[in-house]
Protein backbone atom coordinates (compact mmCIF):
# COMPACT_ATOMS: atom_id res chain seq x y z
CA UNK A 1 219.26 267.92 220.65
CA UNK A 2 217.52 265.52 218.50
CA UNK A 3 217.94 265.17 215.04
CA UNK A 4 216.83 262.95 211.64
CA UNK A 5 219.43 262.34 208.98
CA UNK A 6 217.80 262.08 205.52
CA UNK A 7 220.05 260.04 203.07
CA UNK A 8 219.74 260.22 199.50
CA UNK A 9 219.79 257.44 197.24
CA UNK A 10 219.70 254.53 200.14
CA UNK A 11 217.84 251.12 198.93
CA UNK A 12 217.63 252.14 195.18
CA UNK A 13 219.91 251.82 191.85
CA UNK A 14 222.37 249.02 193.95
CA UNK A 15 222.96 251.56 196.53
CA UNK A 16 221.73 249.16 199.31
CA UNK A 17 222.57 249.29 203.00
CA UNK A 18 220.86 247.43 205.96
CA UNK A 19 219.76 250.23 208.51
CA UNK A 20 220.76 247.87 211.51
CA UNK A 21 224.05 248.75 210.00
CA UNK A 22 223.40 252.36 209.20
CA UNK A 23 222.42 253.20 212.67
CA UNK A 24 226.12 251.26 213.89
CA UNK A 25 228.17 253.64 211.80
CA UNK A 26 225.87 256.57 213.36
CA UNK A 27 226.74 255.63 217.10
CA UNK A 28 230.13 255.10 215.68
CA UNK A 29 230.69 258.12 214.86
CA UNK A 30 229.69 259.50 217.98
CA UNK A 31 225.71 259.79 217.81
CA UNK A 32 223.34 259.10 220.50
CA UNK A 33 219.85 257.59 221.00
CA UNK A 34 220.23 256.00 217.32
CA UNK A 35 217.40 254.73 215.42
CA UNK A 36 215.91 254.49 212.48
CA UNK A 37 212.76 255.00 210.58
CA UNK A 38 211.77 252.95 207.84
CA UNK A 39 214.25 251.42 205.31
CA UNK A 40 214.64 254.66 203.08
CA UNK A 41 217.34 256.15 204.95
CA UNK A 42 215.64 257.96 207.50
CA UNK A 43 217.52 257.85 211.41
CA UNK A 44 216.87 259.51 214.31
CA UNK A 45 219.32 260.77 216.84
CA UNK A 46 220.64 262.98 219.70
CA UNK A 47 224.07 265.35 219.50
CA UNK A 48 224.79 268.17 220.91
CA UNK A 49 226.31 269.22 217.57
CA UNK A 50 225.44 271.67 214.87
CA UNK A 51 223.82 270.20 212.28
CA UNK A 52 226.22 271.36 209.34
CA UNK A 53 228.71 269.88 211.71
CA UNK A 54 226.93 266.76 211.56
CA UNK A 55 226.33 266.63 208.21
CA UNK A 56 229.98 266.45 207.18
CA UNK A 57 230.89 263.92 210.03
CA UNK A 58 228.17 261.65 208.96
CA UNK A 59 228.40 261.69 205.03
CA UNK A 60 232.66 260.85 206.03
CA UNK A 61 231.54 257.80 208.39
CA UNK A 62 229.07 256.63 205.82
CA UNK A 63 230.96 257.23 202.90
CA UNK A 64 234.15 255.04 204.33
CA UNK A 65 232.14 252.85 205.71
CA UNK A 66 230.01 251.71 202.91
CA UNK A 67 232.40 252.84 199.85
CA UNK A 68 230.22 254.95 198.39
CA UNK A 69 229.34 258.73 198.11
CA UNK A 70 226.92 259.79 201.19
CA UNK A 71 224.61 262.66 200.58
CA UNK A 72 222.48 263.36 203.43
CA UNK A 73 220.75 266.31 205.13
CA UNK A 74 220.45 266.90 208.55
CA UNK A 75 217.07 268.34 210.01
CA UNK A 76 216.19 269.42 213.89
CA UNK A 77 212.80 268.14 215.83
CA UNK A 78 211.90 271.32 215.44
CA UNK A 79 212.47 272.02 211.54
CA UNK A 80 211.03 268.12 211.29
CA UNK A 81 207.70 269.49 212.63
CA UNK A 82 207.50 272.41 210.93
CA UNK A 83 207.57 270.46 207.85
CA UNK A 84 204.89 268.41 209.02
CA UNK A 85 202.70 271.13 210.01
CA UNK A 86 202.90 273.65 207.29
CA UNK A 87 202.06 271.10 204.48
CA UNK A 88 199.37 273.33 202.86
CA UNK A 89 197.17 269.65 200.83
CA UNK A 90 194.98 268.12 202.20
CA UNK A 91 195.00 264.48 202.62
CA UNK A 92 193.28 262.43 200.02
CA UNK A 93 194.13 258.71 198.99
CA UNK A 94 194.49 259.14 195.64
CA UNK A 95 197.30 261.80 195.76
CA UNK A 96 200.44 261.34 197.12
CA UNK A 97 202.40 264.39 198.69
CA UNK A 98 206.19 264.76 198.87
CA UNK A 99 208.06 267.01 201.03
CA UNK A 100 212.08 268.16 200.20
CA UNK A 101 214.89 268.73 202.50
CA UNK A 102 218.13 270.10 200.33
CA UNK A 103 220.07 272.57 200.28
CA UNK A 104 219.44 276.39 201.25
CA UNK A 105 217.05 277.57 198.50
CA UNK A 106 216.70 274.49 197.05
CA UNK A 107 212.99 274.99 197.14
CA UNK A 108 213.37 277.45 194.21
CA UNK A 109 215.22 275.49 191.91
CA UNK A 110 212.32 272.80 192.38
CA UNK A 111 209.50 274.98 191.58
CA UNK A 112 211.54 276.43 188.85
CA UNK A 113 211.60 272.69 187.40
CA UNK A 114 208.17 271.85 188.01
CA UNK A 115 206.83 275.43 186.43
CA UNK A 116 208.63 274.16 183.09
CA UNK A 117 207.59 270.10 183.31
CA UNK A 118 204.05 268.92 181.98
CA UNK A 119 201.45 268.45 184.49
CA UNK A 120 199.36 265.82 184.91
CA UNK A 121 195.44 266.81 186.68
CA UNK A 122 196.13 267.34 190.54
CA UNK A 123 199.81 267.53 190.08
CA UNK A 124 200.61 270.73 192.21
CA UNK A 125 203.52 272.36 193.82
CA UNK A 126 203.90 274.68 196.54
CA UNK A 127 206.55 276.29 198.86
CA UNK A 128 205.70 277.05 202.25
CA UNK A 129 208.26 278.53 204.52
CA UNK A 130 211.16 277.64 202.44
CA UNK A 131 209.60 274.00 202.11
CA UNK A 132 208.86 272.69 198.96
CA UNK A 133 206.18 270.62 198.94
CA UNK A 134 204.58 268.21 195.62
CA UNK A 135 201.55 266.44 195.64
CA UNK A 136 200.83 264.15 192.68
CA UNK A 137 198.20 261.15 191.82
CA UNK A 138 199.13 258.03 193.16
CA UNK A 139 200.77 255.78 190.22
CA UNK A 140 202.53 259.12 188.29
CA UNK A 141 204.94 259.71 190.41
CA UNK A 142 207.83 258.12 188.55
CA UNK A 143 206.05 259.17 185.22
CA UNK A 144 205.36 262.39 185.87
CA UNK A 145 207.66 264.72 184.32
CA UNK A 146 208.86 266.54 187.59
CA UNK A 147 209.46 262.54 188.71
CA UNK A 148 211.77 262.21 186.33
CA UNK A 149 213.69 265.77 186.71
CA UNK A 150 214.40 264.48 190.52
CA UNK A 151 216.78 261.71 188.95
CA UNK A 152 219.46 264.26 186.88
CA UNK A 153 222.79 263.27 188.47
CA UNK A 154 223.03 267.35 188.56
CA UNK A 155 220.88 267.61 190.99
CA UNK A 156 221.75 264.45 193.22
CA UNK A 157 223.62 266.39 195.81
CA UNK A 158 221.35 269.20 196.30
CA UNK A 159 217.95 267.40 197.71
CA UNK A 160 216.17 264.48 198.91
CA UNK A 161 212.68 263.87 199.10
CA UNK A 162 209.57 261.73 201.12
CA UNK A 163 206.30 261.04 201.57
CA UNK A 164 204.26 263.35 204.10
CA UNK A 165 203.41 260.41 205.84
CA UNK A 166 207.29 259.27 206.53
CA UNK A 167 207.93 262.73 208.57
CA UNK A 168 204.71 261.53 210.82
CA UNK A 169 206.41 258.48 211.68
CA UNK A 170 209.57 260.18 212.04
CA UNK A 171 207.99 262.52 214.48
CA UNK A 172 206.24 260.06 216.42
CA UNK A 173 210.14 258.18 217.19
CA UNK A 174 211.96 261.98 218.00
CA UNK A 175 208.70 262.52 220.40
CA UNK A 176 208.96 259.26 222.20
């Protein structure tokens, strides 16, 4: 089955990591068809594990490995595409639009955050099928005050985020 592993936290705040090396520690521990996707922590690869399984194998190998604490969330081709296709904006170049894998209802402590944060104009949130999904102007998105709620350390192990457009390119290597 193929897979993406989402890290959190990879190439920001001295947390950095070469994916090169990433993707060794992957096929290391026992992961197939290894590659990555972009330098934000994004790699694709085939197991015939679960994926809870996986996520507990791979956050150990990474964790010893680089000597740091791995959060990461495992997602299926199939759940990848779903996320893709259900994101309810439309595309326009002066918004950006963030999808979150986390944890299992996850999605409702987000919108529970962004309900109480300040808005800027366009700033919207929505949950589709258990996804939560953000779309904010371009240049606010460290600003914003929802930006800023996605850095509390309490909340660190529970989610990571991307760009709509990184789960296209993601797609396009678990389709090849």
């Amino acid at each position: 089955m193929k897979y993406c592993a989402f890290l959190r936290g990879v190439n920001v705040k001295g947390t950095n990591m070469k994916m090169a090396e990433v993707c060794e520690v992957f096929k290391s521990a026992g992961m197939l068809d290894v590659v990555s996707v972009l330098a934000s922590g994004n790699i694709v690869f085939s197991s015939d594990k679960k994926a809870e399984d996986l996520k507990s194998i791979l956050e150990k190998a990474m964790s010893e490995h680089f000597s740091y604490e791995a959060f990461l969330f495992v997602r299926s081709q199939e759940e990848i595409e779903s996320f893709w296709n259900l994101n309810p904006f439309d595309k326009n170049e002066n918004l950006h639009v963030y999808a979150f894998i986390g944890h299992h209802d996850v999605e409702k402590v987000l919108m529970k955050e962004f309900e109480n944060a300040s808005k800027t104009e366009n700033e919207e949130a929505k949950i589709i099928h258990h996804n939560f999904y953000w779309q904010v102007p371009k240049g606010n998105t460290l600003e914003s005050t929802f930006g800023k709620i996605l850095g509390k350390k309490s909340l660190k192990d529970q989610f990571t985020s991307r760009n709509i457009n990184t789960f296209e390119k993601i797609l396009k290597k678990i389709q090849a």
